[in-house]
N, C-alpha and C. Protein backbone atom coordinates (compact mmCIF):
# COMPACT_ATOMS: atom_id res chain seq x y z
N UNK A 1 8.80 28.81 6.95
CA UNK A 1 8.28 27.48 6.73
C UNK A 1 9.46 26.51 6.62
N UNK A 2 9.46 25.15 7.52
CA UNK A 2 10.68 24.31 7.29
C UNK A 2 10.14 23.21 6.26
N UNK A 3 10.90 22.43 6.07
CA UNK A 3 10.71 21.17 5.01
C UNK A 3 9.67 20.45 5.64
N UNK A 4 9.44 19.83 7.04
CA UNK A 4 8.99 19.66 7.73
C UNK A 4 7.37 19.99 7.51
N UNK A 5 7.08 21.24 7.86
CA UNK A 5 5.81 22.01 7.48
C UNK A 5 5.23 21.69 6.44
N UNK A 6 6.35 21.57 5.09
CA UNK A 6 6.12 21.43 3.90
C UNK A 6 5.49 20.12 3.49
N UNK A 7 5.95 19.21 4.14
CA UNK A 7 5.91 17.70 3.67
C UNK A 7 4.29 17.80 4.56
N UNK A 8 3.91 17.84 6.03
CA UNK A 8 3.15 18.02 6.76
C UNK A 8 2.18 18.77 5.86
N UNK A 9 2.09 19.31 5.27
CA UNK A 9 1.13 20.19 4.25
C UNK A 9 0.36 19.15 3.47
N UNK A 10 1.53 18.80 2.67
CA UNK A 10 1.13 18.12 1.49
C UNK A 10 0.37 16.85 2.06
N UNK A 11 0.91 15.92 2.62
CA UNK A 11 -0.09 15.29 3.38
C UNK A 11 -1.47 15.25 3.94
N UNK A 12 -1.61 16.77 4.56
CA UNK A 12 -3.00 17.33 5.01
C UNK A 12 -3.75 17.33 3.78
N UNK A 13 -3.11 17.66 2.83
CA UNK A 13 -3.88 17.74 1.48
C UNK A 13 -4.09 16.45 1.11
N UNK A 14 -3.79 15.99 1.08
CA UNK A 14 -4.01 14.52 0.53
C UNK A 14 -4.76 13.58 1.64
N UNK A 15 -4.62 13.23 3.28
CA UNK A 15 -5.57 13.20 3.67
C UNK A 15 -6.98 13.46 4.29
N UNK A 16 -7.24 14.89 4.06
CA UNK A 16 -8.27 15.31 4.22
C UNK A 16 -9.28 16.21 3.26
N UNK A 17 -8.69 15.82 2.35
CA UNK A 17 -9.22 16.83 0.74
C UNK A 17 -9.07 16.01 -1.01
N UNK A 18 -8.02 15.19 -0.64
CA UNK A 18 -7.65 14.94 -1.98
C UNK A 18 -8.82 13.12 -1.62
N UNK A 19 -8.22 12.38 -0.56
CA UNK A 19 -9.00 11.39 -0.56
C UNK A 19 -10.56 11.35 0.28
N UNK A 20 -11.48 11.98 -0.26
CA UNK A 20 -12.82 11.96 0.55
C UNK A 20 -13.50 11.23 -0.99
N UNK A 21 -13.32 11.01 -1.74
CA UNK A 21 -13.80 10.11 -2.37
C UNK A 21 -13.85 8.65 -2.25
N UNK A 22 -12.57 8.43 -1.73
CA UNK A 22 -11.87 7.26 -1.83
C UNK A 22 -12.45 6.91 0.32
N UNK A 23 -12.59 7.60 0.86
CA UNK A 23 -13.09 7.28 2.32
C UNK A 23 -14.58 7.36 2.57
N UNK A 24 -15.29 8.27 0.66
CA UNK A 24 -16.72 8.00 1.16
C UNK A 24 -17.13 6.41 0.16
N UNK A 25 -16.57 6.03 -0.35
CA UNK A 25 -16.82 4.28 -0.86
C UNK A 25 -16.73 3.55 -0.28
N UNK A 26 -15.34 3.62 1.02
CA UNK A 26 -14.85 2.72 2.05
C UNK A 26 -15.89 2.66 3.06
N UNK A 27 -16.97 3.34 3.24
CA UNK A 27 -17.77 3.47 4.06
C UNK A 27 -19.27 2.66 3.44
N UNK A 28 -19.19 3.13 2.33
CA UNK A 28 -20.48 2.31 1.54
C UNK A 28 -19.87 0.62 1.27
N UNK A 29 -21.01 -0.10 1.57
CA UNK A 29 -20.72 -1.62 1.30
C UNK A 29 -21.17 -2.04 0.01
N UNK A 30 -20.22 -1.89 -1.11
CA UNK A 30 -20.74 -2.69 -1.90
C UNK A 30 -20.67 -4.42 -2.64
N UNK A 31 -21.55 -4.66 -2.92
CA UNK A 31 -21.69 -6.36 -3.36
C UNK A 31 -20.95 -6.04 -4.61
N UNK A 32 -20.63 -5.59 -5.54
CA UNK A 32 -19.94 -5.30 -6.90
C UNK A 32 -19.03 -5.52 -6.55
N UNK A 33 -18.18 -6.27 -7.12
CA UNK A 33 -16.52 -5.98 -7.54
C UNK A 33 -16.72 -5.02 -8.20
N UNK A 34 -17.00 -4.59 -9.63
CA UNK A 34 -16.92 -3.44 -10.23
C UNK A 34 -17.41 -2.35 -10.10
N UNK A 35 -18.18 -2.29 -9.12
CA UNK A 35 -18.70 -0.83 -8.64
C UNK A 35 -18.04 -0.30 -7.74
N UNK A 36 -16.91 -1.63 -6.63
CA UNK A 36 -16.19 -1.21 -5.84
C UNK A 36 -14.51 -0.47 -6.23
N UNK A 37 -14.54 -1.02 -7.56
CA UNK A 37 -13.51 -0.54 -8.44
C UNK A 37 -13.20 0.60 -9.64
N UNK A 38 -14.65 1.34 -9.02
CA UNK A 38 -14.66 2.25 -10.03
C UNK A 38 -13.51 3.48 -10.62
N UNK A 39 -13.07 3.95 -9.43
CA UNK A 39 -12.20 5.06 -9.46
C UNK A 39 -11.32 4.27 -10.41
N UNK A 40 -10.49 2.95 -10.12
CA UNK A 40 -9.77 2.18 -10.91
C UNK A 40 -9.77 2.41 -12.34
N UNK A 41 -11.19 1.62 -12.48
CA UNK A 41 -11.65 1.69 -13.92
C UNK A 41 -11.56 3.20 -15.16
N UNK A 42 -12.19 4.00 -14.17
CA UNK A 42 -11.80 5.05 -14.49
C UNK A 42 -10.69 5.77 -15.21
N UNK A 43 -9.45 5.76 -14.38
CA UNK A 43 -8.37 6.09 -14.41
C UNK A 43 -7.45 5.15 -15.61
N UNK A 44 -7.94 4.07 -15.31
CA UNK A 44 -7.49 2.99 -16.54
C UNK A 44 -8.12 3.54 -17.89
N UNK A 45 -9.22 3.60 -18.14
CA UNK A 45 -10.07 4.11 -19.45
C UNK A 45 -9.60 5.44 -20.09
N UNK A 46 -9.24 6.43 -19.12
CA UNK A 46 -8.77 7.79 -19.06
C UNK A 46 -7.34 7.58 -19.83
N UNK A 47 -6.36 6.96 -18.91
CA UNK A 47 -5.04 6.53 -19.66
C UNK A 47 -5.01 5.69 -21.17
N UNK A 48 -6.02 4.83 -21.01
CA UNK A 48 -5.94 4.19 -22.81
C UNK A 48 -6.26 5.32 -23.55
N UNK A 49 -7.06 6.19 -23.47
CA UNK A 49 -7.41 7.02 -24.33
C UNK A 49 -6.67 7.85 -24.87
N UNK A 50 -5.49 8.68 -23.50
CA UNK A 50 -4.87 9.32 -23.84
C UNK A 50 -3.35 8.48 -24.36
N UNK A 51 -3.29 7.56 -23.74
CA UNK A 51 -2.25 7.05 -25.07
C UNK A 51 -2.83 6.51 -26.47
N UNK A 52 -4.02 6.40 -26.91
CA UNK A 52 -4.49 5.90 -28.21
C UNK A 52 -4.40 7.01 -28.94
N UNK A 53 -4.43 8.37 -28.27
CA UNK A 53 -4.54 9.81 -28.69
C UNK A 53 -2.72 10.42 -29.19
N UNK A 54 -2.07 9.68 -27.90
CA UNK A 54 -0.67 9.74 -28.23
C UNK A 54 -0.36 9.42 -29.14
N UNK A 55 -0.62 8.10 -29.48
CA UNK A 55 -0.19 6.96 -30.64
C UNK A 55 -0.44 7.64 -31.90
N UNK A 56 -1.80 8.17 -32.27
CA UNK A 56 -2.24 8.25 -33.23
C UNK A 56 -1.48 10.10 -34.02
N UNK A 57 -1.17 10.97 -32.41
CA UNK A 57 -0.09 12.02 -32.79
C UNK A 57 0.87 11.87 -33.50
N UNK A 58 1.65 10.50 -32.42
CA UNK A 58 3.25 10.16 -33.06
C UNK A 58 3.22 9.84 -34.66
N UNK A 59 1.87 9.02 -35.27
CA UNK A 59 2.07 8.28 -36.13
C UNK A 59 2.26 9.32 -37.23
N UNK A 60 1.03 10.69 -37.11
CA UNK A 60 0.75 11.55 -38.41
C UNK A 60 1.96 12.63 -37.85
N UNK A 61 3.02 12.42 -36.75
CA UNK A 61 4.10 13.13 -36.56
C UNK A 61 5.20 12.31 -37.71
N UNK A 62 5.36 11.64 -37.26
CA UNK A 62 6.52 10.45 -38.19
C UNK A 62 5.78 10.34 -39.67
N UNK A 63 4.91 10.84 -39.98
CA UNK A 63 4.41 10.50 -41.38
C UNK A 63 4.44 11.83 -41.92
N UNK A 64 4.61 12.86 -41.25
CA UNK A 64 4.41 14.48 -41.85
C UNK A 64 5.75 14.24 -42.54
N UNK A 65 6.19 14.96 -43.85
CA UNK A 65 7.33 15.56 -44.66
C UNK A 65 7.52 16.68 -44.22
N UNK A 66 7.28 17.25 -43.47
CA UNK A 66 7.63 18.79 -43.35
C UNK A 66 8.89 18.67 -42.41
N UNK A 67 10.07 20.02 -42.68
CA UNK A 67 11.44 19.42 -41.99
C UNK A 67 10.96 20.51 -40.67
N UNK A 68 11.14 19.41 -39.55
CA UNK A 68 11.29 20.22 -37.97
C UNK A 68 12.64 20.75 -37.75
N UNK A 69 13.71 21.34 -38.70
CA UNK A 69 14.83 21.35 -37.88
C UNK A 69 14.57 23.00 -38.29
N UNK A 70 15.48 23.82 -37.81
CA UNK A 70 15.50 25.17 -37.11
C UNK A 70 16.67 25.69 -38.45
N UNK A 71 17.32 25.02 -38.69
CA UNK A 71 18.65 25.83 -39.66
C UNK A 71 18.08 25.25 -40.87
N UNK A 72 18.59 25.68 -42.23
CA UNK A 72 18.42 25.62 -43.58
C UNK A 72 19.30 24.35 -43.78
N UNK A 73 18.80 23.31 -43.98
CA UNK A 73 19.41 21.89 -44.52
C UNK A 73 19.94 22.25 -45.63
N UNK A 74 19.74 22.98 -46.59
CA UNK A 74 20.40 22.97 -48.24
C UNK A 74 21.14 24.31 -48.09
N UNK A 75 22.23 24.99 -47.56
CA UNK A 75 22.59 26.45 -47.27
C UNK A 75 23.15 26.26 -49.07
């Protein structure tokens, strides 16, 4: 297999498998802006969540007392 093949792969994947969602909307006419933007929306809602989920890790991370380090601080 050359690099070539490789890149040629990944492509095939992506246009004939990864986007059939995105080519069966382009085909439907819709009057919505927001129905035409769904995948968008989606992906946006998906990401707040998982950074509100982040946020709320870091915070009870930085607020825990327990020591993360690996060696005995008081030898």
């Amino acid at each position: 297999m050359t690099w070539k093949g490789f890149w040629e792969g990944i492509a095939s994947l992506f246009e004939n498998v990864l986007f059939i969602p995105y080519n069966a909307l382009a085909k439907v006419e819709l009057d919505s802006w927001w129905l035409a933007n769904i995948v968008s929306w989606t992906l946006l809602l998906t990401g707040a969540i998982a950074f509100t989920y982040w946020m709320i890790k870091l915070k009870s991370f930085n607020e825990s007392t327990e020591s993360t380090y690996t060696y005995n601080e008081n030898p």
